[in-house]
C-alpha atoms as a PDB file:
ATOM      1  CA  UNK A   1     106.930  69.553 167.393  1.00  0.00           C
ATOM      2  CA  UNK A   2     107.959  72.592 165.185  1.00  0.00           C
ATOM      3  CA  UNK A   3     107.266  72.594 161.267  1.00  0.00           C
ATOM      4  CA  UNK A   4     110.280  72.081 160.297  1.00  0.00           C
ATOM      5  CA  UNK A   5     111.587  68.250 161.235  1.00  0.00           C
ATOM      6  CA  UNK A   6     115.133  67.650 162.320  1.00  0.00           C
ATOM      7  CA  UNK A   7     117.111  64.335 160.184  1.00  0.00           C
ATOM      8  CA  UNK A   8     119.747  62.172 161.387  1.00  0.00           C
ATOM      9  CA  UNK A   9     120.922  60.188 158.700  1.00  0.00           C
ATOM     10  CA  UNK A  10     122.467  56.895 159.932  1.00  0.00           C
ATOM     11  CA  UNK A  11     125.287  55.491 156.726  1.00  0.00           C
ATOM     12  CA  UNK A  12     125.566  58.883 155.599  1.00  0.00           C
ATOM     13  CA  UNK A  13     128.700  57.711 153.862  1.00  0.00           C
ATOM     14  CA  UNK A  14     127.668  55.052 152.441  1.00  0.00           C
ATOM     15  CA  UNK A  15     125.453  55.418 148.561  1.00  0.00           C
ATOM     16  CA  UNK A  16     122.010  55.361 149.791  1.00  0.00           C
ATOM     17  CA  UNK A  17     122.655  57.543 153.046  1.00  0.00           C
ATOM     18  CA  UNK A  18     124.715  60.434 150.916  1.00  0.00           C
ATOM     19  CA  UNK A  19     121.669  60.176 148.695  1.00  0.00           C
ATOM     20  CA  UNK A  20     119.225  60.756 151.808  1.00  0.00           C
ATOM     21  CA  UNK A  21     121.296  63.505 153.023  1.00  0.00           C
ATOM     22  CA  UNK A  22     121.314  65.354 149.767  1.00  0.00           C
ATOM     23  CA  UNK A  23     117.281  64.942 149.845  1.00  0.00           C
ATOM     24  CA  UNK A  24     116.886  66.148 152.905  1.00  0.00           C
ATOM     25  CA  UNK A  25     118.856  68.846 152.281  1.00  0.00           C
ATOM     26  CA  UNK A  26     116.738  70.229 149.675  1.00  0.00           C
ATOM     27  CA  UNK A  27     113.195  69.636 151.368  1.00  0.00           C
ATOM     28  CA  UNK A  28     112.218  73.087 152.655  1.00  0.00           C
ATOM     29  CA  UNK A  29     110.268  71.171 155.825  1.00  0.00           C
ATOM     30  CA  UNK A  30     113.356  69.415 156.790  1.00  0.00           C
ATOM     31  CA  UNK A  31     116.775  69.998 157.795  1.00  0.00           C
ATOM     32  CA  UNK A  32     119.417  67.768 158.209  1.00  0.00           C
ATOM     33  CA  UNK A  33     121.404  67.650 161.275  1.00  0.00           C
ATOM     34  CA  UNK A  34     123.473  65.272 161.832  1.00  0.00           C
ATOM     35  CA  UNK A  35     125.606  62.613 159.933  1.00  0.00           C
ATOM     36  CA  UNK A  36     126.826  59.700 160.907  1.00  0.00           C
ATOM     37  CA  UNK A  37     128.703  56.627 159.811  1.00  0.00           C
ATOM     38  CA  UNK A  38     130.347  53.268 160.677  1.00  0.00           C
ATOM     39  CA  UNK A  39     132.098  53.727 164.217  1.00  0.00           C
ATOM     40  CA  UNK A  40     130.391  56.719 165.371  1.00  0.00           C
ATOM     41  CA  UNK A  41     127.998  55.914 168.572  1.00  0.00           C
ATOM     42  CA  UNK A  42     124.239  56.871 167.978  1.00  0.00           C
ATOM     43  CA  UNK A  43     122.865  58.466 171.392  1.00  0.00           C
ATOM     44  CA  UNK A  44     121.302  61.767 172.215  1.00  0.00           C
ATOM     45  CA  UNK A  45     124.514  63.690 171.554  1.00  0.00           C
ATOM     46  CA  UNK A  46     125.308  62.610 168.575  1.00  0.00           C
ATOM     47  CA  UNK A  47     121.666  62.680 167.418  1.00  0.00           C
ATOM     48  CA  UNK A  48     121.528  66.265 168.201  1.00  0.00           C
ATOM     49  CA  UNK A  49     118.105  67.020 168.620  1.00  0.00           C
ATOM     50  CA  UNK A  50     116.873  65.044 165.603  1.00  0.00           C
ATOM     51  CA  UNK A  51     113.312  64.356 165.391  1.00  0.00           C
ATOM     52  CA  UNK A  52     113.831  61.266 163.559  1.00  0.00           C
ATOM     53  CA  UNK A  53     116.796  59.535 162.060  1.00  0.00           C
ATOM     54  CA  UNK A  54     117.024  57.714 158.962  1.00  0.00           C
ATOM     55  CA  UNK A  55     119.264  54.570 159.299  1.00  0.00           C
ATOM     56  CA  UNK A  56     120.404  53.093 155.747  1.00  0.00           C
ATOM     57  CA  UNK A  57     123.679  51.253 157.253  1.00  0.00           C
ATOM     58  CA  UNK A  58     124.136  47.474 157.231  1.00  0.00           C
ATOM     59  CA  UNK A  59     122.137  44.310 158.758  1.00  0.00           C
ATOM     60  CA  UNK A  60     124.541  43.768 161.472  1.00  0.00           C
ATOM     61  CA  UNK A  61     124.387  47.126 163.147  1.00  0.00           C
ATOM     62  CA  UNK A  62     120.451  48.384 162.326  1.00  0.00           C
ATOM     63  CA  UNK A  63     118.584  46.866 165.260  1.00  0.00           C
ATOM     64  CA  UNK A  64     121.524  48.236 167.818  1.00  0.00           C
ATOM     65  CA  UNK A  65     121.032  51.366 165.684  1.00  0.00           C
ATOM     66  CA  UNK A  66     117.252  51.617 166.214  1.00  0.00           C
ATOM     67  CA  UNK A  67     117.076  50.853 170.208  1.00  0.00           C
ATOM     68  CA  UNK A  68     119.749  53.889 170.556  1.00  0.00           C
ATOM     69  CA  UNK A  69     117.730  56.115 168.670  1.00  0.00           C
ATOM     70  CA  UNK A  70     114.443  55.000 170.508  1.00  0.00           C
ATOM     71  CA  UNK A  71     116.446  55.343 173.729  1.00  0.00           C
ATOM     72  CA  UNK A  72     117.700  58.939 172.849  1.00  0.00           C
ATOM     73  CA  UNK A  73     114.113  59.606 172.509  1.00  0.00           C
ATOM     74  CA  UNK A  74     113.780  60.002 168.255  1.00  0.00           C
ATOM     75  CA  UNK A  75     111.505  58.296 165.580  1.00  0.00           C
ATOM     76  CA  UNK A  76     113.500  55.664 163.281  1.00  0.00           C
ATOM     77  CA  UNK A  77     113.023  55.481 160.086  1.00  0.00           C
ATOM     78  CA  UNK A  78     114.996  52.313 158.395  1.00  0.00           C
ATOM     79  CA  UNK A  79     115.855  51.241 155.220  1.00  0.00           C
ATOM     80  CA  UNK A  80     118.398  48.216 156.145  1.00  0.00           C
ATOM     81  CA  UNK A  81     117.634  44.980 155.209  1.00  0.00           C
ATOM     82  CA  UNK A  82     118.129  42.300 157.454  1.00  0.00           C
ATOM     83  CA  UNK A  83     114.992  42.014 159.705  1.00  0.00           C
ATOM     84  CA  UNK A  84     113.170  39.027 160.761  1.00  0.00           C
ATOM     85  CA  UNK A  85     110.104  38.421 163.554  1.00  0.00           C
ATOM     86  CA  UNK A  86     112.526  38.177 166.311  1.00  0.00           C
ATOM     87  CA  UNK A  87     114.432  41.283 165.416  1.00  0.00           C
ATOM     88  CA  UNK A  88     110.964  43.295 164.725  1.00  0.00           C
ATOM     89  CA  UNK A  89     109.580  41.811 168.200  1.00  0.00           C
ATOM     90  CA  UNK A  90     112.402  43.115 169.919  1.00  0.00           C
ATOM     91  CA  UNK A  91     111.764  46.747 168.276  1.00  0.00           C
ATOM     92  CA  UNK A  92     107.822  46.720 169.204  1.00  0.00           C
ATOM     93  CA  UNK A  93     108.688  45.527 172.834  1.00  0.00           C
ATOM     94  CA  UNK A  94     111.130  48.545 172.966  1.00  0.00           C
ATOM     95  CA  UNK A  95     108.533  51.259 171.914  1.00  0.00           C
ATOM     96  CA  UNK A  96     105.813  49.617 174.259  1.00  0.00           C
ATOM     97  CA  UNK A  97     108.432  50.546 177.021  1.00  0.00           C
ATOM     98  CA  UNK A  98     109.212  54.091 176.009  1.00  0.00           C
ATOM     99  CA  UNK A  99     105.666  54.997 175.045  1.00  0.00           C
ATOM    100  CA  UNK A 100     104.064  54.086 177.823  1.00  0.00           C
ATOM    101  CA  UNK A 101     104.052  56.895 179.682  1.00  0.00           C
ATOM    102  CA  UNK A 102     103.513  59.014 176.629  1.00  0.00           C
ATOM    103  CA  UNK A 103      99.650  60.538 175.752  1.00  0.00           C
ATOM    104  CA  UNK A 104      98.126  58.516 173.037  1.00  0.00           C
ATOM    105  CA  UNK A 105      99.017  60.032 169.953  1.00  0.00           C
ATOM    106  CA  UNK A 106     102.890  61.013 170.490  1.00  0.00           C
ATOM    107  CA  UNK A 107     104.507  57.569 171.087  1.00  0.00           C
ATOM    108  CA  UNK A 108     107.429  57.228 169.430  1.00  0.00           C
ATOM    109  CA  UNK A 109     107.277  55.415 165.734  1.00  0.00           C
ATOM    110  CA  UNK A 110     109.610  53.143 163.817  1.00  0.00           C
ATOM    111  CA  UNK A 111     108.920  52.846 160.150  1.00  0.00           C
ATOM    112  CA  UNK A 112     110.770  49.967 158.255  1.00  0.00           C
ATOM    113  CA  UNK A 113     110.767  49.014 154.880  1.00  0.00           C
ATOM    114  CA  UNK A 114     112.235  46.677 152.880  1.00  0.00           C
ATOM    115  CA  UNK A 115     111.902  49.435 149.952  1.00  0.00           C
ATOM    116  CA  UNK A 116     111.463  53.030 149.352  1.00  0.00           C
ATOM    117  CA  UNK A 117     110.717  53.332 145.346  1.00  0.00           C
ATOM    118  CA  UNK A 118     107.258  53.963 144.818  1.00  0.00           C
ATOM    119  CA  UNK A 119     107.586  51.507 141.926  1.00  0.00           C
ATOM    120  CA  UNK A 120     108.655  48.675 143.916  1.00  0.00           C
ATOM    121  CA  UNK A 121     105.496  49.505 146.231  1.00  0.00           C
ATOM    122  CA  UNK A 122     103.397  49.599 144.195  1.00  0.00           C
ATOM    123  CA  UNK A 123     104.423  46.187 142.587  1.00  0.00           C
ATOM    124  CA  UNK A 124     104.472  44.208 145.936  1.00  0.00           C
ATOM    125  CA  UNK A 125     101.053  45.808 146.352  1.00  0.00           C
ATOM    126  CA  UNK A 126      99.613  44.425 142.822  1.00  0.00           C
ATOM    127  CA  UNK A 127     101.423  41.025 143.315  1.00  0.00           C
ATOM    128  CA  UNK A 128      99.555  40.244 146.465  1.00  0.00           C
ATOM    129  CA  UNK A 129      96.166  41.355 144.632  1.00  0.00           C
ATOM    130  CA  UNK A 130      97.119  38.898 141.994  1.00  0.00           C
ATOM    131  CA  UNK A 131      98.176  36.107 143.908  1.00  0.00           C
ATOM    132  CA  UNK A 132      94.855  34.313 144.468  1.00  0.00           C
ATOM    133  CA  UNK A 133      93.845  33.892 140.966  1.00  0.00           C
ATOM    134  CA  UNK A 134      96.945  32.092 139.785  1.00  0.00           C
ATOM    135  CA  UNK A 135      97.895  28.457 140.685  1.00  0.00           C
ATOM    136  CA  UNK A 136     101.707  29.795 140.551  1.00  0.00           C
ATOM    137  CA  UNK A 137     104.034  32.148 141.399  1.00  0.00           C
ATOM    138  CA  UNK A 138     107.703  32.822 141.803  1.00  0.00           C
ATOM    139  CA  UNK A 139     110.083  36.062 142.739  1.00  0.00           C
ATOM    140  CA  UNK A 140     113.169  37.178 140.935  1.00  0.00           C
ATOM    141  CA  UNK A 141     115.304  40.106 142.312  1.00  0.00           C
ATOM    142  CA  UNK A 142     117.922  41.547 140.563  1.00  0.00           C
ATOM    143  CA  UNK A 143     120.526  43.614 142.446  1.00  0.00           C
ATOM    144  CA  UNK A 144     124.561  45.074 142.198  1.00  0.00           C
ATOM    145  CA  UNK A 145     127.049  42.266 143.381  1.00  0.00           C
ATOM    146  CA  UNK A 146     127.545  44.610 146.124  1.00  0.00           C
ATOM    147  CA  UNK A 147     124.400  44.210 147.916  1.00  0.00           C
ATOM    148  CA  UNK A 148     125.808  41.702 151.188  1.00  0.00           C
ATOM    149  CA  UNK A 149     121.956  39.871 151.470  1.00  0.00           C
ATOM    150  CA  UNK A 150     120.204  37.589 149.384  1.00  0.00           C
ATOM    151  CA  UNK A 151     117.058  37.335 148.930  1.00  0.00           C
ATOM    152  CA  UNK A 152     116.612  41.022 149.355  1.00  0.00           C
ATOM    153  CA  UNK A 153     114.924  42.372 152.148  1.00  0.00           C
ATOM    154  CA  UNK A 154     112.015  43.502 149.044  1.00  0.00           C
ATOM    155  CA  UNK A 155     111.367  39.809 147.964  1.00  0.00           C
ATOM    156  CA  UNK A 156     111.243  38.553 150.871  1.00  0.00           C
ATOM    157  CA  UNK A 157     108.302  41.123 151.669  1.00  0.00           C
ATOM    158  CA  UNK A 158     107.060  40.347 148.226  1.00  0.00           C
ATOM    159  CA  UNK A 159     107.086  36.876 148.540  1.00  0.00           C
ATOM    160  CA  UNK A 160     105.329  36.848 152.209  1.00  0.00           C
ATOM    161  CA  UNK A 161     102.446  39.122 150.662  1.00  0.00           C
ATOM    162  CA  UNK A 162     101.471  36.599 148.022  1.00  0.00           C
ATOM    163  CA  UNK A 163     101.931  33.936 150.412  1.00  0.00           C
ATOM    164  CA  UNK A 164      99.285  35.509 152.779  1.00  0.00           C
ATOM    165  CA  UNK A 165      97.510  36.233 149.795  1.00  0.00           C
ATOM    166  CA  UNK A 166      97.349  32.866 148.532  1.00  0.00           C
ATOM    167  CA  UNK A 167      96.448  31.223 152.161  1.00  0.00           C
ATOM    168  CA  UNK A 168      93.899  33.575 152.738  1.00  0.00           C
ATOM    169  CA  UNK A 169      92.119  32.707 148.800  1.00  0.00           C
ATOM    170  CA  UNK A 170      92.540  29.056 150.509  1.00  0.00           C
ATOM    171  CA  UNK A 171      95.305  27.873 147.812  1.00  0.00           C
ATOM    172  CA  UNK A 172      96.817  24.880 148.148  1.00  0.00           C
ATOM    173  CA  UNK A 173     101.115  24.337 147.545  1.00  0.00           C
ATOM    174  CA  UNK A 174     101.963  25.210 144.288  1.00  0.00           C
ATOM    175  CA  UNK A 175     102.356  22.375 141.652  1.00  0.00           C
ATOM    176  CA  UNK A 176     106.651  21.652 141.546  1.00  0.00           C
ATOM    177  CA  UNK A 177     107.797  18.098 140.672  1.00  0.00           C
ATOM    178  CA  UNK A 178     111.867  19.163 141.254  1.00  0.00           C
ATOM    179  CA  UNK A 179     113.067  15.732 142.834  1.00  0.00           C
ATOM    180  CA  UNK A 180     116.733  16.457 142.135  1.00  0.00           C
ATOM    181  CA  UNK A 181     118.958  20.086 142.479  1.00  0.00           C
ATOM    182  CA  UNK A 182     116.413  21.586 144.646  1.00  0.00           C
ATOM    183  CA  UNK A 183     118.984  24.338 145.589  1.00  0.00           C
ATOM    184  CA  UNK A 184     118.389  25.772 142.204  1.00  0.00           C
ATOM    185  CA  UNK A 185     115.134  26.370 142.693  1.00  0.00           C
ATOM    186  CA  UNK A 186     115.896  29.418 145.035  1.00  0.00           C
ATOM    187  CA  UNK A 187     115.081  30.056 148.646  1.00  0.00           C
ATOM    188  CA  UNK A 188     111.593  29.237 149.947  1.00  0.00           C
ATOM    189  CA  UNK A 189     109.627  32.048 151.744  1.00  0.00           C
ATOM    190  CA  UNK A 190     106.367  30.897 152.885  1.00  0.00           C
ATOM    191  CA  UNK A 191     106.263  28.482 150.111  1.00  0.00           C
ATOM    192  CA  UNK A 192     106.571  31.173 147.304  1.00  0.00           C
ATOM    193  CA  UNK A 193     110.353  30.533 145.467  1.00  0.00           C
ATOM    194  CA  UNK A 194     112.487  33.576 145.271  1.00  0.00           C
ATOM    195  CA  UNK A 195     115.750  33.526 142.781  1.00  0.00           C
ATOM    196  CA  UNK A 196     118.707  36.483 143.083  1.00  0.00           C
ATOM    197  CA  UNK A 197     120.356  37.514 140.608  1.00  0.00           C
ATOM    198  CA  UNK A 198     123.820  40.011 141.033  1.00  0.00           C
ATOM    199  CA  UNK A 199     125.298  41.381 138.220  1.00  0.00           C
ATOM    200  CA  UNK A 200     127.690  44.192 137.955  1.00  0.00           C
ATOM    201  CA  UNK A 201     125.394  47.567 135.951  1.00  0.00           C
ATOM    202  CA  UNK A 202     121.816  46.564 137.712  1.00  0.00           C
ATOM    203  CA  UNK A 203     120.698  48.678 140.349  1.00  0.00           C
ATOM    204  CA  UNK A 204     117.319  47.090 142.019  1.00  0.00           C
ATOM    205  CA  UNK A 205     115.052  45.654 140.131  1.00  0.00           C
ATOM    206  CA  UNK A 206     112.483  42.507 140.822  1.00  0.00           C
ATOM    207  CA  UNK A 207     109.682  40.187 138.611  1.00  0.00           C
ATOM    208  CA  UNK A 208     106.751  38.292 140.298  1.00  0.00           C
ATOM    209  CA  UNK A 209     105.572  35.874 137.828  1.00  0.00           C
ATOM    210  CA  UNK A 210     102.135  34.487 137.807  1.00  0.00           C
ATOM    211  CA  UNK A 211     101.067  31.320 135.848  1.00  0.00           C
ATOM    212  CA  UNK A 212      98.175  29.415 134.855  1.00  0.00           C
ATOM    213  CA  UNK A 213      97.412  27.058 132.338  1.00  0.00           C
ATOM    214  CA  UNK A 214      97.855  28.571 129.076  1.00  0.00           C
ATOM    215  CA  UNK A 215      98.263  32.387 130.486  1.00  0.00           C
ATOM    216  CA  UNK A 216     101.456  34.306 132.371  1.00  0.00           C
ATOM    217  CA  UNK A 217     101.087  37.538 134.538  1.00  0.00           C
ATOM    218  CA  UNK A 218     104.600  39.783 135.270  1.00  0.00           C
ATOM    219  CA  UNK A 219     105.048  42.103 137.759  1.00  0.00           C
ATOM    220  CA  UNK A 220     108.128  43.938 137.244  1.00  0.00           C
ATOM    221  CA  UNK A 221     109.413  47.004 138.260  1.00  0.00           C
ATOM    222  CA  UNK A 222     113.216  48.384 137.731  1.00  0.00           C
ATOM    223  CA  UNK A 223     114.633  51.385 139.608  1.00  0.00           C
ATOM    224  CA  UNK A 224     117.570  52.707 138.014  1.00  0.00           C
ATOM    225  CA  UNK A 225     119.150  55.565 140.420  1.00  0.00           C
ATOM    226  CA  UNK A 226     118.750  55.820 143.742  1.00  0.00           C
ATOM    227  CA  UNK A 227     117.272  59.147 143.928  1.00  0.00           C
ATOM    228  CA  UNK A 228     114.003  56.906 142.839  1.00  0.00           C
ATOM    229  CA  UNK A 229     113.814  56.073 146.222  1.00  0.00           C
ATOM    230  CA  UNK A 230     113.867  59.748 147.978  1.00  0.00           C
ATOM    231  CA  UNK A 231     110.336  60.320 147.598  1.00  0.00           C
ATOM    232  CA  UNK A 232     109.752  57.590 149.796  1.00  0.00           C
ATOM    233  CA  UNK A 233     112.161  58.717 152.149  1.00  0.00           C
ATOM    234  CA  UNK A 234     111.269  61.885 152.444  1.00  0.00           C
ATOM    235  CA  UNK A 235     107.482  60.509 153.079  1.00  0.00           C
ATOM    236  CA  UNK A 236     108.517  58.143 155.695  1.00  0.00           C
ATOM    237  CA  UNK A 237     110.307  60.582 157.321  1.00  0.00           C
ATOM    238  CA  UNK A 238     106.891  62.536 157.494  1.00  0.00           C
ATOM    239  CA  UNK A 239     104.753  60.066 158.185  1.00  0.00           C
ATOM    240  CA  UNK A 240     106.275  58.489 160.841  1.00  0.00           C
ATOM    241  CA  UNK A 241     106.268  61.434 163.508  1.00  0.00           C
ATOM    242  CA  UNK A 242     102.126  60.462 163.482  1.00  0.00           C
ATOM    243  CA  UNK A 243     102.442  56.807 163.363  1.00  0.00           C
ATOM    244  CA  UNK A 244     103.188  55.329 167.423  1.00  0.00           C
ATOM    245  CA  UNK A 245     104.480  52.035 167.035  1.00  0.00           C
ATOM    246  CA  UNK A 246     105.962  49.765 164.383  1.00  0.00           C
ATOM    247  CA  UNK A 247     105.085  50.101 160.681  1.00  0.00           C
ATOM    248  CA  UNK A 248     106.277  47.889 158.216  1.00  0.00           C
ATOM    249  CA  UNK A 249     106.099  48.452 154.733  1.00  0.00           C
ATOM    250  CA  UNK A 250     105.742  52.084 153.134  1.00  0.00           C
ATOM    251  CA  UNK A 251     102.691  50.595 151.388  1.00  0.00           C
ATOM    252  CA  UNK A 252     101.073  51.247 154.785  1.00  0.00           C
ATOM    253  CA  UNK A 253     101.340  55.162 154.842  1.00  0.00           C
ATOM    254  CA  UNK A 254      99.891  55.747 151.380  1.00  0.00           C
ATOM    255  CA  UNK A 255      96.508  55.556 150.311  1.00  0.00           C
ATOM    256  CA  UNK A 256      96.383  52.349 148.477  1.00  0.00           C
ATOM    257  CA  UNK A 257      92.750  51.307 148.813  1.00  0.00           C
END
């Protein structure tokens, strides 16, 4: 593969992809060569030649979007929210076909994350190192009431983390006596509550709380333009030329030990 990595941005029109595009752009190891939005097909043509495309579109169309990229013979990286086991499971089985015939080493990778912003990272990462030494916990996310899923795709990751966390330290359900108006407790991810909040001037933003008797730990992290998330982009988009197979989580290509 030369230095220099071709980029296929996938939404380019849409906020996040524009901001992508402008990213790559001004990396001197990459170069951006093809845009494309809602209605345009994603296939080898259309691709032209990219090394790996970068799909920040919408949850109904990103799987579709990934198997045509895989199939046109490119890394994916993605950035759409949306995904679940079955949808993920589907993606692995895909690359298990196409590498397969490949040397060990250059397989085809997909890298999906529910968030880009080093920030946001790096607070999932600390919340699921804190979650077994507190006998609660709960999520809050914050987004723009233009954002079309809730929880977001970041809580939900969040959430799942200090579940595992929690279940490995051998915790049992956290204490909650709610016997009436359950639904405003917020939606239940492995047992860890997670509350959404959309209001017009917020950008992304999310709180892991942590309580024992007499002491509180927050998490909370706030990105405020969407260039925070480019470095991790532009990482991703590194990264995932090495990386056979499916990644989730950008906390898995940095050093985080």
């Amino acid at each position: 593969m030369s230095t220099t990595l071709k980029v296929a941005v996938l939404g380019a029109a849409g906020r996040m992809g524009a901001t992508v595009c402008r990213a790559v752009e001004g990396a001197d190891d990459l170069e951006l060569v093809a845009r494309l939005d809602a209605g345009d097909p994603v296939d080898a043509s259309t691709l032209a030649g990219a090394d790996v495309a970068v799909d920040f579109t919408v949850p109904s169309a990103t799987e579709a979007n990934v198997h045509a990229v895989l199939d046109a013979g490119a890394h994916a990286v993605v950035g759409t929210t949306g995904w679940d086991d079955a949808s993920r499971g589907r993606v692995t089985e895909h690359l298990g076909r196409v590498n397969s015939g490949r040397p060990d080493g250059q397989g085809l990778g997909v890298l999906i994350a529910p968030n880009f912003g080093l920030s946001a990272v790096l607070a999932m990462t600390f919340a699921a190192k804190a979650a077994r030494y507190f006998e609660s916990a709960e999520v809050i996310e914050l987004h723009h009431p233009d954002k079309v899923d809730a929880p977001s795709g970041t809580a939900r990751h969040t959430a799942a983390a200090v579940a595992r966390a929690r279940s490995e330290a051998g915790l049992t359900a956290m204490p909650d006596a709610t016997e009436s108006g359950v639904e405003a407790r917020g939606a239940d991810v492995d047992g860890v509550r997670v509350h959404a909040v959309r209001l017009r001037g917020l950008v992304a933003h999310e709180e892991i709380l942590f309580g024992n008797v007499g002491e509180q730990l927050v998490i909370r992290q706030d990105s405020f333009d969407r260039v925070s998330f480019m470095p991790g982009v532009l990482l991703a988009v590194r990264e995932v030329v090495s990386r056979p197979g499916l990644t989730v989580g950008l906390e898995n290509v940095l050093d985080l030990s």
